[in-house]
N, C-alpha and C. Protein backbone atom coordinates (compact mmCIF):
# COMPACT_ATOMS: atom_id res chain seq x y z
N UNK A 1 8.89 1.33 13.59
CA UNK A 1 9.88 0.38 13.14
C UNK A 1 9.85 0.31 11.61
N UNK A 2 10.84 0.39 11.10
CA UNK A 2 11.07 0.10 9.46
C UNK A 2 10.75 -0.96 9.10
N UNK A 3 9.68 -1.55 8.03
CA UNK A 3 9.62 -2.47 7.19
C UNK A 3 10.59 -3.21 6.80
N UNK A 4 10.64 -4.85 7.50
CA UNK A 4 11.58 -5.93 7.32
C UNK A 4 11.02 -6.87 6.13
N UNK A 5 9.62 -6.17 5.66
CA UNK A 5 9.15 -7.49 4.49
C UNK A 5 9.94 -7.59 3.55
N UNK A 6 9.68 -8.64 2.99
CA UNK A 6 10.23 -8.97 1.31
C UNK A 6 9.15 -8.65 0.54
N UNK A 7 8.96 -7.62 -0.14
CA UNK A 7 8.11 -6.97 -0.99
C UNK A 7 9.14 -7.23 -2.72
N UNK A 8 9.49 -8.03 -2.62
CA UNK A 8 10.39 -8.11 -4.30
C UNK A 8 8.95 -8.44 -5.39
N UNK A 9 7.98 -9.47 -4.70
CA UNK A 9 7.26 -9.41 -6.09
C UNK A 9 6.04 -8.28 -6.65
N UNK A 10 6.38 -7.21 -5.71
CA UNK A 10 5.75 -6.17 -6.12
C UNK A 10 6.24 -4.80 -6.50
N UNK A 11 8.05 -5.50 -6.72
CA UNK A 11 8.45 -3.93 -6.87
C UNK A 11 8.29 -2.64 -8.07
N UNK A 12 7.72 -4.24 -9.32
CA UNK A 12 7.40 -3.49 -10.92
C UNK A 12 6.09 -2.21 -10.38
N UNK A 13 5.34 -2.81 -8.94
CA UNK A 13 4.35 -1.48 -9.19
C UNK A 13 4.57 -0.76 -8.48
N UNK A 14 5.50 -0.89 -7.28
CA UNK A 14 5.86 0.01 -6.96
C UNK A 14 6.27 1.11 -7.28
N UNK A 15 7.12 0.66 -8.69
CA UNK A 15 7.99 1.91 -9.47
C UNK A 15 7.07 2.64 -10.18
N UNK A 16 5.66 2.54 -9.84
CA UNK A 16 4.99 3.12 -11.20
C UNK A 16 4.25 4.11 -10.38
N UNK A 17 4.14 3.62 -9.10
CA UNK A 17 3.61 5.36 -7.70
C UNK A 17 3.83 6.28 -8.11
N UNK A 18 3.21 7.59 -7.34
CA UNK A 18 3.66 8.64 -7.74
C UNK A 18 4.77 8.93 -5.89
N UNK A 19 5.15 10.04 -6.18
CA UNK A 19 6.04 10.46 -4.83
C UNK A 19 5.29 11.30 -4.03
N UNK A 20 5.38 11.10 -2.72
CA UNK A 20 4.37 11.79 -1.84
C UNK A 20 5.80 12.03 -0.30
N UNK A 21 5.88 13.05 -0.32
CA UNK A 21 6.41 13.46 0.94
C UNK A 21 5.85 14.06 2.06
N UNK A 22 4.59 14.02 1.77
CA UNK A 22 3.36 14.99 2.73
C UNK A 22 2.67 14.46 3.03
N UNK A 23 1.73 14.91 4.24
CA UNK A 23 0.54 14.56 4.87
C UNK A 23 0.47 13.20 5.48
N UNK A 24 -0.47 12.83 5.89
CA UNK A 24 -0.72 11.40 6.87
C UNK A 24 -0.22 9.92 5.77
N UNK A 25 0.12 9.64 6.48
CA UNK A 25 1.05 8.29 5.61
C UNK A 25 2.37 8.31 4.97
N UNK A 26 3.08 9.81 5.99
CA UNK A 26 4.07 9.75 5.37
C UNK A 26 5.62 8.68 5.95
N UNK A 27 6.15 8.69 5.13
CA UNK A 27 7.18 7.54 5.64
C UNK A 27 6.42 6.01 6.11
N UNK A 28 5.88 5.94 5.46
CA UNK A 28 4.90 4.36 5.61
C UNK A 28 5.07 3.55 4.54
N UNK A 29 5.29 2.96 4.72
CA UNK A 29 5.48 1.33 3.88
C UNK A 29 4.56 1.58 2.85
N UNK A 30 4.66 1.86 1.45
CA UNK A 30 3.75 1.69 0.39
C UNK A 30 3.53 0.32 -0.34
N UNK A 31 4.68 -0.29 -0.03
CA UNK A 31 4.45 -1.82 -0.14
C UNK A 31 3.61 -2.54 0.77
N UNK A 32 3.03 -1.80 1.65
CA UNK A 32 2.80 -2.55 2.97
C UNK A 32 1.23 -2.10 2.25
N UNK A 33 1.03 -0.69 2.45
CA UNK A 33 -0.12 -0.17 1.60
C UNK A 33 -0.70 -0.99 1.01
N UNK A 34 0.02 -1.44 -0.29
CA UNK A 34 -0.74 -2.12 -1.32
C UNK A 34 -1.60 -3.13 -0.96
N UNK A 35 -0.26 -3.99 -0.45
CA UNK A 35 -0.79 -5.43 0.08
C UNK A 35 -1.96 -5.42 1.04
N UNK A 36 -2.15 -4.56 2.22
CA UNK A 36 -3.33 -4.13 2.47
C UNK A 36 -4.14 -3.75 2.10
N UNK A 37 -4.31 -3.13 0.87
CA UNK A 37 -5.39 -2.69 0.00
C UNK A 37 -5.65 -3.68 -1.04
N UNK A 38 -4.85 -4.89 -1.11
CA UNK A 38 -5.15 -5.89 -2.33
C UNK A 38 -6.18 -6.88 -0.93
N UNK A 39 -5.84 -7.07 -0.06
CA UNK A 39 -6.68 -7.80 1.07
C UNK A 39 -7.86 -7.58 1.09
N UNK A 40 -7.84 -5.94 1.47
CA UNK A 40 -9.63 -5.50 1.37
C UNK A 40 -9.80 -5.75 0.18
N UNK A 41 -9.79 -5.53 -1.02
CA UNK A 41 -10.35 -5.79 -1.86
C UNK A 41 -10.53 -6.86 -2.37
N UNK A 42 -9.86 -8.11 -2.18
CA UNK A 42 -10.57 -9.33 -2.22
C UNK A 42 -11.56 -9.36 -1.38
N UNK A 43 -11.06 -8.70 -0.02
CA UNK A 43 -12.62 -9.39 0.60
C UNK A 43 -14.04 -8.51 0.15
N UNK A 44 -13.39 -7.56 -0.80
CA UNK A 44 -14.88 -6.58 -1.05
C UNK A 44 -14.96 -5.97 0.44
N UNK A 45 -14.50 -5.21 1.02
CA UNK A 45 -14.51 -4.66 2.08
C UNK A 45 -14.95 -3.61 2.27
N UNK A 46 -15.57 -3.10 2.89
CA UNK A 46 -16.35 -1.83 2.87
C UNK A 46 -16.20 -0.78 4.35
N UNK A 47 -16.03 -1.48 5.20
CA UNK A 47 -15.81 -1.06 6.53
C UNK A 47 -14.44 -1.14 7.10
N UNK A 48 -13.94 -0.10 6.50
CA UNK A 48 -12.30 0.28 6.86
C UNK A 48 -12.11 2.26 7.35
N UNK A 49 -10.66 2.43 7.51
CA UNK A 49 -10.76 3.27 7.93
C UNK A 49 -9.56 3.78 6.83
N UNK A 50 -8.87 4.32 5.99
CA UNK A 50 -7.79 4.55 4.85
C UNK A 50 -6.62 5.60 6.20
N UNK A 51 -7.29 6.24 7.38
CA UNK A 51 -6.68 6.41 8.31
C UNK A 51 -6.19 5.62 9.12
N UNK A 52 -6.90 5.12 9.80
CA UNK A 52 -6.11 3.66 10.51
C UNK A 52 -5.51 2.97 9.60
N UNK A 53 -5.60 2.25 8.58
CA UNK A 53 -4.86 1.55 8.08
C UNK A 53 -3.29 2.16 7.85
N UNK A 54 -3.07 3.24 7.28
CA UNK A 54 -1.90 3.97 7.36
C UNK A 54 -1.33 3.82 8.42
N UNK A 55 -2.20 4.21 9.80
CA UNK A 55 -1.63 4.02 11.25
C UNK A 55 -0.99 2.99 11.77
N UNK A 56 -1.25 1.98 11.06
CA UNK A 56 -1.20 0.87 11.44
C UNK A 56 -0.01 -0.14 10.79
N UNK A 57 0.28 0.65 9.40
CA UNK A 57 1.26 0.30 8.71
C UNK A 57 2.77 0.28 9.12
N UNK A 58 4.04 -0.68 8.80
CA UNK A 58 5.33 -0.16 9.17
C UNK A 58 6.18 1.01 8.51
N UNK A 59 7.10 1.95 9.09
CA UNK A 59 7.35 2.62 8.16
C UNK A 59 8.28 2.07 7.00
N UNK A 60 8.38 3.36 5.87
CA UNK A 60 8.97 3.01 5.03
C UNK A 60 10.21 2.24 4.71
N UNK A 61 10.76 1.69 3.86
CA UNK A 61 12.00 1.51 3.33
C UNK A 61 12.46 1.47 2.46
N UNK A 62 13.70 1.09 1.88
CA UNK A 62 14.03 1.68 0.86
C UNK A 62 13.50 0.79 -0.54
N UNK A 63 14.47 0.78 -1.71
CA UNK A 63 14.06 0.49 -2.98
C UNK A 63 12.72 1.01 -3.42
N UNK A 64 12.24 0.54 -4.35
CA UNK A 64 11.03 1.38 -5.20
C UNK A 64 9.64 1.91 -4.24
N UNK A 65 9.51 1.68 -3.15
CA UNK A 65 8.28 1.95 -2.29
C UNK A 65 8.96 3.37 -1.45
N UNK A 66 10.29 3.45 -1.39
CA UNK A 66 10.67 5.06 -0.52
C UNK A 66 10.20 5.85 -1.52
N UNK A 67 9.64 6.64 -0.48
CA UNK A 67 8.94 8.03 -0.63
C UNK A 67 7.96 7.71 -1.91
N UNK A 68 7.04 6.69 -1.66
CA UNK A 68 6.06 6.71 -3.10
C UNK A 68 5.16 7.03 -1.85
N UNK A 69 3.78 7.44 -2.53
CA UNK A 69 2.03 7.18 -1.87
C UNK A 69 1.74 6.53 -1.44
N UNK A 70 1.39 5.77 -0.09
CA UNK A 70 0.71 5.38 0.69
C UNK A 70 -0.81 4.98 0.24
N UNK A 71 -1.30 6.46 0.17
CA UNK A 71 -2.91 6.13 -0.56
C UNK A 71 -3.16 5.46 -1.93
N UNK A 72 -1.77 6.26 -3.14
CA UNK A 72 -2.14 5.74 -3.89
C UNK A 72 -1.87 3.95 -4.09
N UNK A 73 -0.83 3.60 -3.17
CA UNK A 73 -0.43 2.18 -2.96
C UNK A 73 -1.79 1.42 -2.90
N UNK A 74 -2.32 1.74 -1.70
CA UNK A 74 -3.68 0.98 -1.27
C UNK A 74 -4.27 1.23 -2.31
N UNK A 75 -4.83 2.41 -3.14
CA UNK A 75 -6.37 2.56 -3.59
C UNK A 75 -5.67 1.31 -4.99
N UNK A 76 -4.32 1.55 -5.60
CA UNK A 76 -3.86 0.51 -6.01
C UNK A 76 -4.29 -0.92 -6.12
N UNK A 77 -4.21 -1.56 -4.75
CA UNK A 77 -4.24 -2.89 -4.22
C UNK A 77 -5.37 -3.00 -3.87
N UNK A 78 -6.13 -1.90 -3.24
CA UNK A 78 -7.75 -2.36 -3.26
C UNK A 78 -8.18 -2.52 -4.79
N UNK A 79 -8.19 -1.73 -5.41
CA UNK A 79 -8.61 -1.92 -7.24
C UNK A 79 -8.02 -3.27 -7.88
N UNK A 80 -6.74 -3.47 -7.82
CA UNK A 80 -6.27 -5.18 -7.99
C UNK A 80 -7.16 -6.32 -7.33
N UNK A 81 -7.16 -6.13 -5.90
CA UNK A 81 -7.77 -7.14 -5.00
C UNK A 81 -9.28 -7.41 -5.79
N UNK A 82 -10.16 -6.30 -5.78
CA UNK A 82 -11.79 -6.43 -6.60
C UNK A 82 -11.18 -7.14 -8.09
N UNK A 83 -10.80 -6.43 -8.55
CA UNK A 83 -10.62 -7.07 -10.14
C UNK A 83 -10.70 -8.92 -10.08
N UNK A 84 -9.27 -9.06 -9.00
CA UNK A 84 -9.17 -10.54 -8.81
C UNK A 84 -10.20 -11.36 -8.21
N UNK A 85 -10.80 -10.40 -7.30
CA UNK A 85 -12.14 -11.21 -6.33
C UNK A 85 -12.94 -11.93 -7.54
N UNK A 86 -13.23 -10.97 -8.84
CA UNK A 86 -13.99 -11.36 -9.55
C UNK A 86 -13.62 -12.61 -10.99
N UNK A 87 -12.42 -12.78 -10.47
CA UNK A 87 -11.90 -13.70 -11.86
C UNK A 87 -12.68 -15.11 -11.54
């Protein structure tokens, strides 16, 4: 199913992804990505799977998150999430 979120307050980083049309996570929500990867990384999370989570994600849609990275979304939002854990 296509991604029904409202991802508007993340679309400045969205636009800054790179484009990924290949491999596992493709057509997946990179907005969805992030926000999952800003989660674990508040919680400092260590016991995940960067496969399942993709799996698990909705697919893509349009505006600044079509056809960006998946991985790089998350490794993104996990690196935000720690930064903030620590403010």
């Amino acid at each position: 199913m296509a991604c029904q979120k409202d991802h508007s307050s993340i679309q400045s980083i969205m636009a800054t992804l790179p484009y990924d049309q290949g491999g596992r996570g493709r057509h997946k929500c990179a907005a969805c990505a992030y926000e999952k990867g800003y989660e674990l990384g508040l919680q400092m999370a260590e016991d995940f799977s960067i496969s399942e989570v993709l799996d698990n994600l909705d697919e893509s849609q349009a505006q600044n998150q079509r056809h960006k990275s998946p991985h790089a979304a998350f490794a993104l939002g996990y690196l935000n999430g720690v930064k903030d854990a620590y403010k």
